[in-house]
Protein backbone atom coordinates (compact mmCIF):
# COMPACT_ATOMS: atom_id res chain seq x y z
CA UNK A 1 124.53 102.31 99.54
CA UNK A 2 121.66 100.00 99.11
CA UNK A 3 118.28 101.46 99.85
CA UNK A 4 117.30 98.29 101.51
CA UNK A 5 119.78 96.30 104.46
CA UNK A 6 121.28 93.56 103.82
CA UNK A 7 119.01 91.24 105.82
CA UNK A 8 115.57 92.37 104.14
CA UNK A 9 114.90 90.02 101.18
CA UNK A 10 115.38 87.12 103.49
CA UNK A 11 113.33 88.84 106.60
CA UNK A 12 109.87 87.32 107.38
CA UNK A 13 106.92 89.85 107.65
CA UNK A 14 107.23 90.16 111.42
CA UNK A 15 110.86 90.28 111.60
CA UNK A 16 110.73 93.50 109.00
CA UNK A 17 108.28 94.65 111.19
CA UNK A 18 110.39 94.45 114.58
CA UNK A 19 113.25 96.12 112.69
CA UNK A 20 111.30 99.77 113.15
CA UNK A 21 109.11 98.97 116.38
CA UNK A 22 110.67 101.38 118.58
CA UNK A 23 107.77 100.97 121.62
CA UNK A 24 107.90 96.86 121.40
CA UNK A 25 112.10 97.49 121.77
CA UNK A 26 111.82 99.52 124.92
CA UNK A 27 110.27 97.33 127.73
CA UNK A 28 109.48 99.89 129.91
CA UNK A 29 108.32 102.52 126.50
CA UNK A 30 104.64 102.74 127.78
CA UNK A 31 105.43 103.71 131.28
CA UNK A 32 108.41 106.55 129.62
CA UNK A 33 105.35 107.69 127.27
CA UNK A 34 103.57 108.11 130.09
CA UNK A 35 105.61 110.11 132.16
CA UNK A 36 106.60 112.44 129.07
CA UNK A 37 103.06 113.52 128.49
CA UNK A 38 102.40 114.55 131.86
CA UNK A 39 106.11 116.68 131.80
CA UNK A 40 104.65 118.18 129.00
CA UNK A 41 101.09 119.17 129.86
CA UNK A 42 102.94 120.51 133.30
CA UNK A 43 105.36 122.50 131.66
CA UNK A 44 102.97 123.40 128.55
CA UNK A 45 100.27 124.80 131.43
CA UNK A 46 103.22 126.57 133.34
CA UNK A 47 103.88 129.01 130.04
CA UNK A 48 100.33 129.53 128.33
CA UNK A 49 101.85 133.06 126.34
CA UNK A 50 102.07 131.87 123.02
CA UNK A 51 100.40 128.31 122.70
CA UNK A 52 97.96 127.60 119.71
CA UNK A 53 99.54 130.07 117.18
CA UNK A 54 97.75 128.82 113.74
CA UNK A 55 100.39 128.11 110.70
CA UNK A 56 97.79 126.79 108.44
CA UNK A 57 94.12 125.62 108.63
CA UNK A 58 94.46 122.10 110.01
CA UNK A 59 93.60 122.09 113.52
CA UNK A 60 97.18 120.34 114.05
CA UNK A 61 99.07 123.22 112.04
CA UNK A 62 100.19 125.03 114.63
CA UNK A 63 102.82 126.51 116.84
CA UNK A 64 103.57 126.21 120.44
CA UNK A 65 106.23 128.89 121.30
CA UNK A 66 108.59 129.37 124.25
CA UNK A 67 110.78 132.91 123.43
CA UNK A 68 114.27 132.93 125.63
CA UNK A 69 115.07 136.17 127.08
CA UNK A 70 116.89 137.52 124.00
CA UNK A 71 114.99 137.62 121.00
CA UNK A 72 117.84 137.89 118.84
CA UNK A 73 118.84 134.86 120.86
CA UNK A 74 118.75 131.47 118.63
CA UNK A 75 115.46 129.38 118.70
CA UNK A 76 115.58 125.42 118.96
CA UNK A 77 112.63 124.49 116.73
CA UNK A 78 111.61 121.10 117.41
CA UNK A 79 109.55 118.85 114.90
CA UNK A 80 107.71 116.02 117.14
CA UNK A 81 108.19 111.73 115.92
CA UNK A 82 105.82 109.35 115.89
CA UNK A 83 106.61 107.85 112.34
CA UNK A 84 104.04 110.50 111.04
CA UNK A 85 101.06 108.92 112.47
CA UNK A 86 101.53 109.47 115.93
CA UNK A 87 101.82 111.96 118.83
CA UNK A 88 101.44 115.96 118.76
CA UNK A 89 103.47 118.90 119.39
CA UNK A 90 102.26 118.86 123.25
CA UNK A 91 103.73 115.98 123.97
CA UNK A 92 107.17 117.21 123.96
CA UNK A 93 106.57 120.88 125.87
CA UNK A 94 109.29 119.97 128.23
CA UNK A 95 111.89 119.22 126.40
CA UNK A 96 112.28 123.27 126.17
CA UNK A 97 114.16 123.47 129.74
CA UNK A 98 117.08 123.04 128.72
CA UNK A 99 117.20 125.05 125.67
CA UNK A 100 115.42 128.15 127.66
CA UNK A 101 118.01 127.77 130.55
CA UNK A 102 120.40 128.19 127.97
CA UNK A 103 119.44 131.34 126.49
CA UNK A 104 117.71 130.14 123.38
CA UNK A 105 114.05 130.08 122.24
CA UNK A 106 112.35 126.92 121.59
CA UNK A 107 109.05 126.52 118.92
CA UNK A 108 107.43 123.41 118.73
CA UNK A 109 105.05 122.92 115.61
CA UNK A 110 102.32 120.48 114.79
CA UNK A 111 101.21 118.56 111.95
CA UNK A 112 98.51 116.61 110.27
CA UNK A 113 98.84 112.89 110.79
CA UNK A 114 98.73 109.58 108.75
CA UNK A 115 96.66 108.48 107.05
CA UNK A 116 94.26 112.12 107.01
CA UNK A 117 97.72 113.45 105.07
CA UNK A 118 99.96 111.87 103.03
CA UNK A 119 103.56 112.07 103.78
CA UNK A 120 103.79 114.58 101.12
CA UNK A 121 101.22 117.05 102.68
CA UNK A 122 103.53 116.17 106.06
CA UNK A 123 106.39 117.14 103.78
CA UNK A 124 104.77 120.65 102.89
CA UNK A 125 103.51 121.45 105.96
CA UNK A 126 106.97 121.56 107.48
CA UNK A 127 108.31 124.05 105.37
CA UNK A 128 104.80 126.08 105.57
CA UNK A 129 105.00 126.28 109.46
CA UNK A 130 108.82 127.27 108.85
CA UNK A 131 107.46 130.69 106.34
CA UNK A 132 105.27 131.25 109.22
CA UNK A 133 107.81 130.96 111.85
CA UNK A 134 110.44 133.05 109.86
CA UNK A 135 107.68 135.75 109.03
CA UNK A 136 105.60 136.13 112.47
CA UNK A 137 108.21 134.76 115.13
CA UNK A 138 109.57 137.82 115.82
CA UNK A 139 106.49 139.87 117.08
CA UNK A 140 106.37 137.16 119.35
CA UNK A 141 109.45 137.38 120.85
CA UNK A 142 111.71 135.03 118.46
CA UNK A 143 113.53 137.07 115.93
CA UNK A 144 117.38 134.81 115.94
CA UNK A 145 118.10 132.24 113.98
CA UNK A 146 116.59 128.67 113.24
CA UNK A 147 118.15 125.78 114.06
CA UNK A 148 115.79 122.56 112.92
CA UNK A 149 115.35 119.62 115.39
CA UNK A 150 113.74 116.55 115.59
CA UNK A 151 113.00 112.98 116.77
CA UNK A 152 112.36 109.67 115.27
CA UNK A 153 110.28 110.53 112.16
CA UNK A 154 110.60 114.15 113.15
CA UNK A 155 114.79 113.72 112.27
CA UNK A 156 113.58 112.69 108.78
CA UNK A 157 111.39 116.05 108.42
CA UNK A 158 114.37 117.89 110.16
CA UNK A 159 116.37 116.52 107.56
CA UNK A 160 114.16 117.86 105.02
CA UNK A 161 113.42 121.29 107.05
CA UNK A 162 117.20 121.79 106.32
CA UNK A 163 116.48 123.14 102.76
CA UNK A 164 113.91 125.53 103.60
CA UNK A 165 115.85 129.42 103.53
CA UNK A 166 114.75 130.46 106.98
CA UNK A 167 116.77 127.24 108.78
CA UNK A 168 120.48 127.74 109.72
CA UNK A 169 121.57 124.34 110.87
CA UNK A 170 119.49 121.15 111.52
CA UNK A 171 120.20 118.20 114.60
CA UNK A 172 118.06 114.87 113.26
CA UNK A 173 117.93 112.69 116.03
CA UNK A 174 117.19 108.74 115.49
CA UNK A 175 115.84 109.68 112.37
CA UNK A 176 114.92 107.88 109.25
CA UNK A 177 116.63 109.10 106.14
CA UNK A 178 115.43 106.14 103.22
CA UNK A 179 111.81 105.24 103.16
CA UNK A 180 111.96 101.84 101.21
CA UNK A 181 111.90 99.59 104.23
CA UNK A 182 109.20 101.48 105.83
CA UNK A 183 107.02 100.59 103.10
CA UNK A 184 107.42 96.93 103.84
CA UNK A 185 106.55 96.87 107.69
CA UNK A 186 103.59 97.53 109.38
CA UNK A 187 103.94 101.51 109.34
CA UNK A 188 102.92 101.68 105.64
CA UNK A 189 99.24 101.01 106.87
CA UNK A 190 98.56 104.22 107.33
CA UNK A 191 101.63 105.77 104.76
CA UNK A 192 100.63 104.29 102.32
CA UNK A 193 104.00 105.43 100.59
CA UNK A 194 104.49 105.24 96.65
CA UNK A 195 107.17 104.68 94.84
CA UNK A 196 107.09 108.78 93.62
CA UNK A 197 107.42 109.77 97.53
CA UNK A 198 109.71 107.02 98.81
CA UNK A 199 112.39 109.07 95.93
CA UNK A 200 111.02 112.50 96.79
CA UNK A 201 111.63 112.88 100.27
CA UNK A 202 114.41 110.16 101.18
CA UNK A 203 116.69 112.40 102.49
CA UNK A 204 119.44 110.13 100.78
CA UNK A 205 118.40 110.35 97.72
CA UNK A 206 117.64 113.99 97.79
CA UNK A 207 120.60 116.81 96.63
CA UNK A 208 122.90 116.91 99.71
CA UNK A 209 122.05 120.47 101.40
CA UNK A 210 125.71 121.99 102.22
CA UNK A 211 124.51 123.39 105.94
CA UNK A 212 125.46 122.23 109.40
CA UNK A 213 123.74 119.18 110.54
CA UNK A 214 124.24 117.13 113.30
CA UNK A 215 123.46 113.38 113.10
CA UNK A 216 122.60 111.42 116.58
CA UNK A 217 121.42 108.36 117.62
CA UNK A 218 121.02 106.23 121.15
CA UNK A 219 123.97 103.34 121.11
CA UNK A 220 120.57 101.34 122.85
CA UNK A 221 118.36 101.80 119.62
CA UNK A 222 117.61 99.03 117.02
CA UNK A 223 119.68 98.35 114.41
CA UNK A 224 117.76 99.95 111.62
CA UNK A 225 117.55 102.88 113.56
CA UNK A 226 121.51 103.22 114.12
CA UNK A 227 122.10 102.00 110.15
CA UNK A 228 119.99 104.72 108.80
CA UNK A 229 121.58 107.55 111.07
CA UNK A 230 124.98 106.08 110.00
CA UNK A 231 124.57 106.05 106.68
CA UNK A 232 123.23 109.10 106.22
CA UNK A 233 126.36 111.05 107.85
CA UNK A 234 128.49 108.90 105.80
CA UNK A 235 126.43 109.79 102.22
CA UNK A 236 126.77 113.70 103.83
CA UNK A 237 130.43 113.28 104.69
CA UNK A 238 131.22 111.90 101.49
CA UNK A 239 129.47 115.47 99.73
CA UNK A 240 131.72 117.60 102.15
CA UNK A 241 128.66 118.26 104.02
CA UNK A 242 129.29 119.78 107.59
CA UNK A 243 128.09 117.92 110.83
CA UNK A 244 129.36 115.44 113.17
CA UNK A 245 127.57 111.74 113.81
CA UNK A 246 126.34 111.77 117.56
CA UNK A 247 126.18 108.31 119.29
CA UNK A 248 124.30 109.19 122.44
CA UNK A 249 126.05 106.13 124.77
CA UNK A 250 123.32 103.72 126.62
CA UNK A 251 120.34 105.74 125.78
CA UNK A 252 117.31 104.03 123.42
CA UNK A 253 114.36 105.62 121.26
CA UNK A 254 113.14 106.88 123.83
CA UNK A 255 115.48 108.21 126.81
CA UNK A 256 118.00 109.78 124.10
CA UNK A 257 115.97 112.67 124.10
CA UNK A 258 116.80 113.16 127.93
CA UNK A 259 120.20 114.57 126.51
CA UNK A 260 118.23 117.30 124.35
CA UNK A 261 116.00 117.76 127.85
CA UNK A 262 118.13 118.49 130.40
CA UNK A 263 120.79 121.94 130.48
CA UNK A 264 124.02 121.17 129.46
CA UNK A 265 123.22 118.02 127.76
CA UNK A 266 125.02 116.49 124.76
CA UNK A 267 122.65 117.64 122.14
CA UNK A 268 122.03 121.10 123.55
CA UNK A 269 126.11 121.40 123.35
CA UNK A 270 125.75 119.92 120.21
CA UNK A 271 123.00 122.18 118.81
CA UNK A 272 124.90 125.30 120.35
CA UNK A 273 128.06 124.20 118.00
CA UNK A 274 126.12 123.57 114.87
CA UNK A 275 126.50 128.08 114.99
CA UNK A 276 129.51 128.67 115.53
């Protein structure tokens, strides 16, 4: 598979630009940004236990922690988007309802933005936060296994969070699994990507990593955004490697996480099969 689409060498600046501007592609994305923060900071103030729990010594390495009942019980660890340079962990507090009313944990952990760290230091970070999680999560209350999550640029750290030891199954959601076009839009501002980290840490061009993960994507998103979830199952499938390819029908970048939100949604189920 080509790194780049088909369309790209022909593609003006601004239409390569459009091709991965998720907020400009929802009308209504400032409005649903504004409603998820305030979910958040309600929920996030509703269940102050284990908030702030330092991984590292960036004020943004840190864990926000909601242990289920169980703590043998599995914990949903979610890894925020924002195409690196964007958001924070408590921006996404709510999205534990669903996994809590399940049974499971949920962990949310931060990390240092674009362009204070590269996407390298990003990288690292993950997998630091993940030897903290593995080592200290039980003595607060989260001692069963890990399964990886993520959104948007978080689905391409989830997809790297797969190789780390401590992680039993992964769920990358609209993710971004080749870097090459991102360095030609408007993103690479504050990336500044190189040639050495656009091969390092494209999860297709990395060794395929033989554990469950489950692919999904809103049928509403761009076309980039759908291509790069696609072919990623398809370069897994071809390696044997286990996990379906989601299509999450009607929902864009934004309201496809409503199906990780809410109990009984599709990736909930989805995440609850990636054990079995």
């Amino acid at each position: 598979m080509s790194a780049l689409p088909a369309f790209w060498a022909a593609a003006s600046q601004a239409e390569r630009d459009a091709a991965y501007n998720n907020a400009e592609a929802v009308a209504d994305s400032t409005a649903l940004i504004a409603e998820r923060d305030a979910l958040a900071g309600a929920f996030r103030a509703a269940h102050p236990a284990h908030l702030d729990l330092a991984y590292g010594p960036g004020e943004r390495e840190a864990w926000d922690l909601f242990p289920g009942r169980d703590p043998a019980a599995p914990c949903l660890v979610f890894i925020h988007g924002g195409y690196w340079q964007r958001n924070q962990r408590e921006n996404f507090s709510h999205l534990a309802e669903g996994a809590l009313a399940m049974g499971w944990s949920v962990a949310f952990n931060g990390y240092t933005l674009a362009p204070a760290a590269s996407l390298t230091q990003i990288a690292w970070q993950i997998h630091r936060a993940l030897d903290w999680l593995s080592a200290e999560g039980a003595a607060q209350g989260i001692g069963g296994p890990l399964v990886a999550s993520g959104w948007s640029a978080g689905g391409h750290l989830t997809a790297l969070a797969l190789e780390h030891p401590a992680v039993t199954a992964g769920l990358a959601i609209s993710g971004i699994f080749e870097l090459a076009p991102i360095r030609d839009t408007y993103l690479n501002a504050a990336l500044h990507l190189t040639e050495a980290e656009i091969a390092e840490l494209s999860p297709m061009r990395r060794p395929v990593v033989h554990k469950p993960l489950a692919i999904a994507y809103g049928t509403a998103e761009l076309p980039e955004l759908v291509r790069q979830s696609r072919d990623f199952h398809a370069l897994r499938s071809a390696a044997h490697a286990p996990g379906p390819l989601v299509p999450i029908p009607g929902a864009d970048h934004f309201r496809v996480l409503e199906a990780l939100r809410q109990p009984g949604g599709t990736l909930l189920r989805l995440a609850e099969t990636l054990l079995r």
